[in-house]
Protein backbone atom coordinates (compact mmCIF):
# COMPACT_ATOMS: atom_id res chain seq x y z
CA UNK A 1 133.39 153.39 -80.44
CA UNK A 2 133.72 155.13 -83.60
CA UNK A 3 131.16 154.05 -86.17
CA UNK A 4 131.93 155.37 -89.80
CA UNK A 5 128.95 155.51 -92.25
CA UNK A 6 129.83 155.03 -96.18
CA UNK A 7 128.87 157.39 -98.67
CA UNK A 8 125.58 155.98 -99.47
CA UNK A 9 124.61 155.96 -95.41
CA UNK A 10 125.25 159.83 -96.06
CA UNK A 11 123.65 160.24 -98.73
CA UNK A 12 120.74 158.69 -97.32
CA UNK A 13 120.55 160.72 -93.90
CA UNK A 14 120.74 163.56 -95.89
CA UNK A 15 118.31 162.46 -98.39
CA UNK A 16 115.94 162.36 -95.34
CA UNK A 17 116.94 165.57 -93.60
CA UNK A 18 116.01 167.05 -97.00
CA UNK A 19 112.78 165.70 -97.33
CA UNK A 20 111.69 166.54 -93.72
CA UNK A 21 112.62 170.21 -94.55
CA UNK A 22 110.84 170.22 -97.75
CA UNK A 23 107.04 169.90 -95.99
CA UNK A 24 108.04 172.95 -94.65
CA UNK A 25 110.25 174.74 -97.53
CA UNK A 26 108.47 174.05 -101.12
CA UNK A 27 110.33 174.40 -104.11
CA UNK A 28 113.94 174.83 -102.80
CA UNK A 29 115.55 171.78 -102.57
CA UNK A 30 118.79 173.09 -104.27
CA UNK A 31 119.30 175.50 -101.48
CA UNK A 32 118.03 173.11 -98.84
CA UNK A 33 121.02 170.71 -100.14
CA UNK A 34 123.67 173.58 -99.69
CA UNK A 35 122.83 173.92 -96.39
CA UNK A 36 122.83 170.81 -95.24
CA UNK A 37 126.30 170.02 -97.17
CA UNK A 38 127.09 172.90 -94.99
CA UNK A 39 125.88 171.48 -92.10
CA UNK A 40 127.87 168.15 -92.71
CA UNK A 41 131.02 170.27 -92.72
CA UNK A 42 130.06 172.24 -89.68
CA UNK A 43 130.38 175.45 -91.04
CA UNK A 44 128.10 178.29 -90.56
CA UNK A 45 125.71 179.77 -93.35
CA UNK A 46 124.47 183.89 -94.08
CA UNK A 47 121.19 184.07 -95.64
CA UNK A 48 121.42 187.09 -97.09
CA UNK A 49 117.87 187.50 -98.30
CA UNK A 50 114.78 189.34 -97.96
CA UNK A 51 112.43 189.37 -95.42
CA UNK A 52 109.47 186.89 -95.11
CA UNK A 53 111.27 184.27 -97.52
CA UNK A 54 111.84 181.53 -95.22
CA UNK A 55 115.16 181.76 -93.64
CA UNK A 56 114.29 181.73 -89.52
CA UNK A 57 111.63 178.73 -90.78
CA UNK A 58 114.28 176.99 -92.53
CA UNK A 59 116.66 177.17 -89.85
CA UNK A 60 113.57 175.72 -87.31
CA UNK A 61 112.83 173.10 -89.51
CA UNK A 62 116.25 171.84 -89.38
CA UNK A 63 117.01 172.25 -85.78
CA UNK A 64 113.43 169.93 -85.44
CA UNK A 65 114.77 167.24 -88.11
CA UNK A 66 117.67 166.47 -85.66
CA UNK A 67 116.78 164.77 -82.29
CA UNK A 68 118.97 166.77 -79.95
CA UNK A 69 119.56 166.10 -76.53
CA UNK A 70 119.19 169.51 -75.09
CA UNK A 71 119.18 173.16 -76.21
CA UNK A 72 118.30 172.42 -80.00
CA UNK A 73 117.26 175.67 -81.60
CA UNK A 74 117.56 179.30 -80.03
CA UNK A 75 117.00 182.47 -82.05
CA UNK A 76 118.46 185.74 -80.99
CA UNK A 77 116.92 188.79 -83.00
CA UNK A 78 120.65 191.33 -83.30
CA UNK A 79 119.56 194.83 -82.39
CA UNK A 80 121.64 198.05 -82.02
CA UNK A 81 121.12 197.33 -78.20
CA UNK A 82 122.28 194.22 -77.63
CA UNK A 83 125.02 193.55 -75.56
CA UNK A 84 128.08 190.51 -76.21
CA UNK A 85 127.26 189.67 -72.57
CA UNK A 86 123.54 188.77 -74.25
CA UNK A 87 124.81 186.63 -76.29
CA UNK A 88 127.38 184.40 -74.56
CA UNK A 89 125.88 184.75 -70.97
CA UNK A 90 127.18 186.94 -67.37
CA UNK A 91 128.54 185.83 -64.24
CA UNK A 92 126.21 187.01 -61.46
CA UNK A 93 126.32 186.55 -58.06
CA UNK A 94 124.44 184.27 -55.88
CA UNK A 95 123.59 185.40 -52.58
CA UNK A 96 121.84 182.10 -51.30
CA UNK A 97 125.46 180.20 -52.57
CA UNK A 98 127.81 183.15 -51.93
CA UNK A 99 129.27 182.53 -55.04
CA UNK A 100 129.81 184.24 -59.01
CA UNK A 101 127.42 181.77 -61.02
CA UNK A 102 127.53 181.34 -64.70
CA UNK A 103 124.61 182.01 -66.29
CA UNK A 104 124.84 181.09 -69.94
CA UNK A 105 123.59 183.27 -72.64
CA UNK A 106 121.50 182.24 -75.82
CA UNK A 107 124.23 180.95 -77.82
CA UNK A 108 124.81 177.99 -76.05
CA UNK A 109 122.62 175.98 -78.33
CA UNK A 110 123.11 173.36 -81.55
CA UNK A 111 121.04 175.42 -83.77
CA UNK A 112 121.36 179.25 -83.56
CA UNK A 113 119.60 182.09 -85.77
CA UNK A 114 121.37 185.27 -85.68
CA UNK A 115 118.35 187.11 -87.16
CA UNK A 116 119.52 190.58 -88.60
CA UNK A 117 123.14 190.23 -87.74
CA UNK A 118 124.46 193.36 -89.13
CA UNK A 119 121.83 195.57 -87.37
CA UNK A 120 123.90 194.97 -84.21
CA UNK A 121 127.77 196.94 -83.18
CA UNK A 122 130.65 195.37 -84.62
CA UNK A 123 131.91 195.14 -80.68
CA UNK A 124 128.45 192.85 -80.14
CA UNK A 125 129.32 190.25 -83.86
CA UNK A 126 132.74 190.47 -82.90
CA UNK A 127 132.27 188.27 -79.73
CA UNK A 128 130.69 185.96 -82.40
CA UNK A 129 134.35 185.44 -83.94
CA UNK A 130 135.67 182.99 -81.35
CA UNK A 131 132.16 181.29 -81.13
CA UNK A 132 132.14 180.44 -84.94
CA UNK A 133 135.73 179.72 -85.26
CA UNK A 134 136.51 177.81 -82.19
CA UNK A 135 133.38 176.45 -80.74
CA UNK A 136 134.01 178.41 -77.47
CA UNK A 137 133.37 181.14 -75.67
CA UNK A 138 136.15 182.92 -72.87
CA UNK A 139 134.24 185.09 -70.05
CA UNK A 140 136.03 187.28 -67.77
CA UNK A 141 138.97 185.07 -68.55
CA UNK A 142 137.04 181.50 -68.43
CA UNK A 143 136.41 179.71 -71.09
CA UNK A 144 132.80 177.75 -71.66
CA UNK A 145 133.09 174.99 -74.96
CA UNK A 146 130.04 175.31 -77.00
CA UNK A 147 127.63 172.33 -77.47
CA UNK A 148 128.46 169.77 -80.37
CA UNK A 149 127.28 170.14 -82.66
CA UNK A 150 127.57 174.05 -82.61
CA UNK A 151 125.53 175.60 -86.02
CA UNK A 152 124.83 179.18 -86.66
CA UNK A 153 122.58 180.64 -89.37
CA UNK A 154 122.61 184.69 -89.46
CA UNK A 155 120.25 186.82 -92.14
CA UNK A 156 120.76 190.02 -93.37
CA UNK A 157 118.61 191.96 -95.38
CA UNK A 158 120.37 193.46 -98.31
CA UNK A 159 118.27 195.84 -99.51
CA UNK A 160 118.07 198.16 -96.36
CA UNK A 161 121.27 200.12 -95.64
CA UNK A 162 120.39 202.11 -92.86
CA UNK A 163 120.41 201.60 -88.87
CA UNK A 164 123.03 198.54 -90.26
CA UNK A 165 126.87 197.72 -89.14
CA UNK A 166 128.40 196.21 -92.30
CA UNK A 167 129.86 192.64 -91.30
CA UNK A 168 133.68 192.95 -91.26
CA UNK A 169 135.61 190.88 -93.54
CA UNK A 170 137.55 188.72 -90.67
CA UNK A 171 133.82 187.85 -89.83
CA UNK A 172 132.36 186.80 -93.61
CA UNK A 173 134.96 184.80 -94.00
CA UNK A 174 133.94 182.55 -91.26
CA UNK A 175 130.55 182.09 -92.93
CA UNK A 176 130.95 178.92 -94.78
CA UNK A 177 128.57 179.56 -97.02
CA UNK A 178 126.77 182.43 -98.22
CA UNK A 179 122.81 181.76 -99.78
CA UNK A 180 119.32 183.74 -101.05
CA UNK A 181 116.62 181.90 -101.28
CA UNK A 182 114.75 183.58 -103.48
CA UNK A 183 111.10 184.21 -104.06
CA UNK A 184 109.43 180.83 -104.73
CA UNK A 185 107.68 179.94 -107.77
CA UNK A 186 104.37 180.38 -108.68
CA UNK A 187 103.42 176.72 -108.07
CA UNK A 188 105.52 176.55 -104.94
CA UNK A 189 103.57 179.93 -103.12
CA UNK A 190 100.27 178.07 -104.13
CA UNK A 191 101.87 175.46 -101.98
CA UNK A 192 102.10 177.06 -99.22
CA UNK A 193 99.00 178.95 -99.42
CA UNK A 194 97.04 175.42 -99.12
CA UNK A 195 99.72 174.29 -96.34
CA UNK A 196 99.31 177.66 -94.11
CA UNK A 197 95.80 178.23 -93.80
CA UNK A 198 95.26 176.03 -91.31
CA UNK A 199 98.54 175.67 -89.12
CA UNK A 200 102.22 175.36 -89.84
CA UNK A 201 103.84 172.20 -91.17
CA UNK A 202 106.62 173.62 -88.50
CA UNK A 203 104.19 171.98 -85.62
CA UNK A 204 104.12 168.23 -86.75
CA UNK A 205 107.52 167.94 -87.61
CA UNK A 206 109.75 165.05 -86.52
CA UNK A 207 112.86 164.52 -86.02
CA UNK A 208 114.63 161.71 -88.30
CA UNK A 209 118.13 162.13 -87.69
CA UNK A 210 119.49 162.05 -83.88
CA UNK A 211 122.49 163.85 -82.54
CA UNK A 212 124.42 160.83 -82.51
CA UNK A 213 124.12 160.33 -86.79
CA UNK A 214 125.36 163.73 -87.14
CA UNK A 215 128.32 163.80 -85.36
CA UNK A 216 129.02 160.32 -87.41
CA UNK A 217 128.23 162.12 -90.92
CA UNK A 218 130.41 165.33 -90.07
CA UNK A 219 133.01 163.23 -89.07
CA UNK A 220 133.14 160.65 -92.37
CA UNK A 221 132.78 163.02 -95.07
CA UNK A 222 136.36 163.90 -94.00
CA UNK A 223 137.45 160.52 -95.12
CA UNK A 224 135.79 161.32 -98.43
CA UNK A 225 138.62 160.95 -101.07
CA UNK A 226 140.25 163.77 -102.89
CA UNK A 227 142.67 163.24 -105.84
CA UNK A 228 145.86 165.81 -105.89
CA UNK A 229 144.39 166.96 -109.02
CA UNK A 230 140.98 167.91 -107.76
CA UNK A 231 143.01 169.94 -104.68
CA UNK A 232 145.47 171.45 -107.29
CA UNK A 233 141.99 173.10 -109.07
CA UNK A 234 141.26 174.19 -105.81
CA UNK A 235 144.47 175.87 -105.72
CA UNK A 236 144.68 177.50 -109.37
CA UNK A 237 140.72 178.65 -108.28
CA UNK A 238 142.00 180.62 -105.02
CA UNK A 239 145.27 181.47 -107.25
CA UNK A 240 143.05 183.29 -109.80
CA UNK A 241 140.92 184.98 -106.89
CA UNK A 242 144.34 186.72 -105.75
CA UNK A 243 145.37 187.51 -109.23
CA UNK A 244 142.25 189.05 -110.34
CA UNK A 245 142.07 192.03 -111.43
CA UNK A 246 137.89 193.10 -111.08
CA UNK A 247 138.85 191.96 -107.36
CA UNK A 248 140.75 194.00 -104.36
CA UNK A 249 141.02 190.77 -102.59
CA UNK A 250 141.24 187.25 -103.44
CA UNK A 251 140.18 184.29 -101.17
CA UNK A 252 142.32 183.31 -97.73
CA UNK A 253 143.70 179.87 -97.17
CA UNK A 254 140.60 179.14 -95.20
CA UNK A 255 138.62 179.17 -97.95
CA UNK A 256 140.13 177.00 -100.17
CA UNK A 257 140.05 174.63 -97.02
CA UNK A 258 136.37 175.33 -96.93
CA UNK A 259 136.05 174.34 -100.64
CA UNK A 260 137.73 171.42 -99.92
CA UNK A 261 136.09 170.44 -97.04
CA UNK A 262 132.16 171.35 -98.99
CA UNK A 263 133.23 169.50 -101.83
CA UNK A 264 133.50 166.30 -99.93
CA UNK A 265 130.42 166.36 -97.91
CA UNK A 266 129.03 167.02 -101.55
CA UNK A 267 130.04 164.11 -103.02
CA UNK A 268 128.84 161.75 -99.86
CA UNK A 269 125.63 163.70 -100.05
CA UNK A 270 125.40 162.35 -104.09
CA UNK A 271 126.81 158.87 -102.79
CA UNK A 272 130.02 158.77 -103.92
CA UNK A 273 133.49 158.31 -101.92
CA UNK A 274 135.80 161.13 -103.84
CA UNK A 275 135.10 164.42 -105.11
CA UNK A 276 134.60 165.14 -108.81
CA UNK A 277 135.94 168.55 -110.32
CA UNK A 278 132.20 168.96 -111.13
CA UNK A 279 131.59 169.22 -107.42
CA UNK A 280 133.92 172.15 -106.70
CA UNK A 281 131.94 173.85 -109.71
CA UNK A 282 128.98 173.61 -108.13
CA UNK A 283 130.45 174.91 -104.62
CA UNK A 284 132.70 177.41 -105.85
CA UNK A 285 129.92 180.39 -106.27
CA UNK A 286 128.19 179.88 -102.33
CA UNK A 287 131.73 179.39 -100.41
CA UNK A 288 133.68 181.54 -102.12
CA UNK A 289 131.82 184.78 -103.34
CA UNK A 290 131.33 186.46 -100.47
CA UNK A 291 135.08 186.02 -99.27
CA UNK A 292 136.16 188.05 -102.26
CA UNK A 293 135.84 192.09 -102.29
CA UNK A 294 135.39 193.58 -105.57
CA UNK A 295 136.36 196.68 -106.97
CA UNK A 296 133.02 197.61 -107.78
CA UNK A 297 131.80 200.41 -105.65
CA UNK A 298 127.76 199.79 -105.81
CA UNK A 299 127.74 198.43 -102.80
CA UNK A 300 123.78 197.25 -103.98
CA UNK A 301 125.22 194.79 -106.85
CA UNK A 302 128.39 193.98 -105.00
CA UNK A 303 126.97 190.46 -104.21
CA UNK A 304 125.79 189.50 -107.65
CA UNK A 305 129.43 191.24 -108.89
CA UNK A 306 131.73 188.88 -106.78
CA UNK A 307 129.43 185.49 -107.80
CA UNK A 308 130.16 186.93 -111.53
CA UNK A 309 133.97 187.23 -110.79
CA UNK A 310 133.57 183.57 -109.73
CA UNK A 311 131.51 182.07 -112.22
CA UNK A 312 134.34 184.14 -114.97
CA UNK A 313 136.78 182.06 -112.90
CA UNK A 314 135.76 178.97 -113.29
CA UNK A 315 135.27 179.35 -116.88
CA UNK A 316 138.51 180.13 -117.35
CA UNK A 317 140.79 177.59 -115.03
CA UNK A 318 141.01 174.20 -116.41
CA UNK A 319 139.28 171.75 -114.54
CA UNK A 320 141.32 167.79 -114.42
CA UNK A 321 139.69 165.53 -116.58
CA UNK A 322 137.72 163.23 -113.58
């Protein structure tokens, strides 16, 4: 049986979620929220940030909020090495059984890091395109289903260039969101001066969601309500994307699904049962930049350039008066 939680159920579960993480990330609740309205939707996030600010403990601290059964949390470091066999597992053969056996690889988890992706071969991130898209994996013609909830969180530095394999388009754009976090404030690094000293909040954490509650969640923010107007803003957004001119290519279908999709689990998350134009406003910049490839040819400021196209956008469409 099927339970559905209302908006407010939602909005507390996440509520809590949040404030588990928080004892571990200080002073970045905004970002903490994106993720998790990520999470909601099922869709997989690139922390594209620098190193040491908190994306492999943020991604631990969420896999330890959840109560799953098995295989939680698994973190795979991408080097220029490593194999797609690594990742999604070999058949070997078993000389006490006489048979091929299936040995799975490290992506059969709920929670998965993909720490440095791009400082792997585009042959070893493409076997991560059927992974993130379709929950599955197909070995020497079989095909293994991921676990459910399936969750991946890949960094990238973007500062270093070299020794790195650019992340092909067909692959961003299965990122559902992409996020920095940023160097914390001043009060915030005093925080977790005081809280490291000793031991990491990371050991007593506790779970306070189980498995269960999030498959119920990521299923009924679906059934969050969106007016044709809200979905015809989404439209004239990804329109504007495509007609752009500082852009050599606007967002795909998928993302204005993704938009869509984010913009509901946004509104549960806030406790309401439809979406608000203000809530695609606030979503636009993290689903839908990094989908987009400018004309700009700095490849250092192309980030900040394609959240700028973005922001220009949605000053100019007219949003439906809510």
């Amino acid at each position: 049986m099927v339970i559905t939680m209302k908006a407010d159920a939602i909005s507390q579960l996440s509520g809590d979620i949040l404030k588990n993480i928080s004892r571990v990330i200080y002073g970045k609740e905004e970002k903490i929220q994106l993720v998790l309205c990520a999470l909601l939707c099922g869709g997989h996030v690139l922390l594209d940030d620098i190193p040491g600010s908190g994306k492999t403990s943020l991604a631990h601290a969420l896999a330890k909020s959840i109560s799953f059964k098995e295989d939680a949390f698994r973190r795979i470091q991408f080097t220029p090495d490593l194999l797609p066999s690594d990742l999604t597992g070999i058949h070997y053969y078993n000389q006490k059984e006489n048979a091929f056996i299936f040995r799975p690889g490290p992506i059969f988890a709920h929670v998965v890091i993909a720490d440095e992706i791009n400082r792997t071969t585009p042959r070893t991130q493409s076997a991560l395109l059927e992974c993130m898209e379709e929950k599955q994996t197909t070995i020497d013609g079989e095909t293994f289903l991921l676990p459910n909830p399936f969750w991946i969180i890949a960094t990238q530095n973007p500062i270093e260039s070299q020794g790195t394999f650019p992340l092909p388009e067909a692959q961003v754009d299965r990122f559902f969101m992409r996020l920095t976090l940023g160097y914390p404030a001043k009060e915030a690094e005093k925080e977790i001066l005081d809280r490291h000293m000793i031991t990491s909040p990371l050991i007593n954490l506790q779970p306070v969601c189980t498995e269960e509650m999030l498959l119920d969640a990521q299923r009924s923010v679906r059934e969050i309500y969106l007016s044709d107007a809200v979905k015809d803003y989404i439209i004239r957004i990804a329109g504007a994307t495509r007609e752009s001119d500082r852009l050599r290519l606007g967002v795909s279908p998928r993302a204005s699904l993704a938009l869509a999709h984010a913009s509901q689990a946004w509104a549960a998350m806030h406790g309401r049962d439809h979406v608000l134009p203000d809530d695609i406003k606030a979503l636009a910049v993290p689903v839908l930049a990094h989908r987009v490839v400018s004309r700009s040819q700095n490849a250092v400021r192309l980030a900040q350039s394609t959240e700028n196209v973005i922001e220009y956008i949605l000053s100019t469409v007219a949003a439906p008066i809510s």
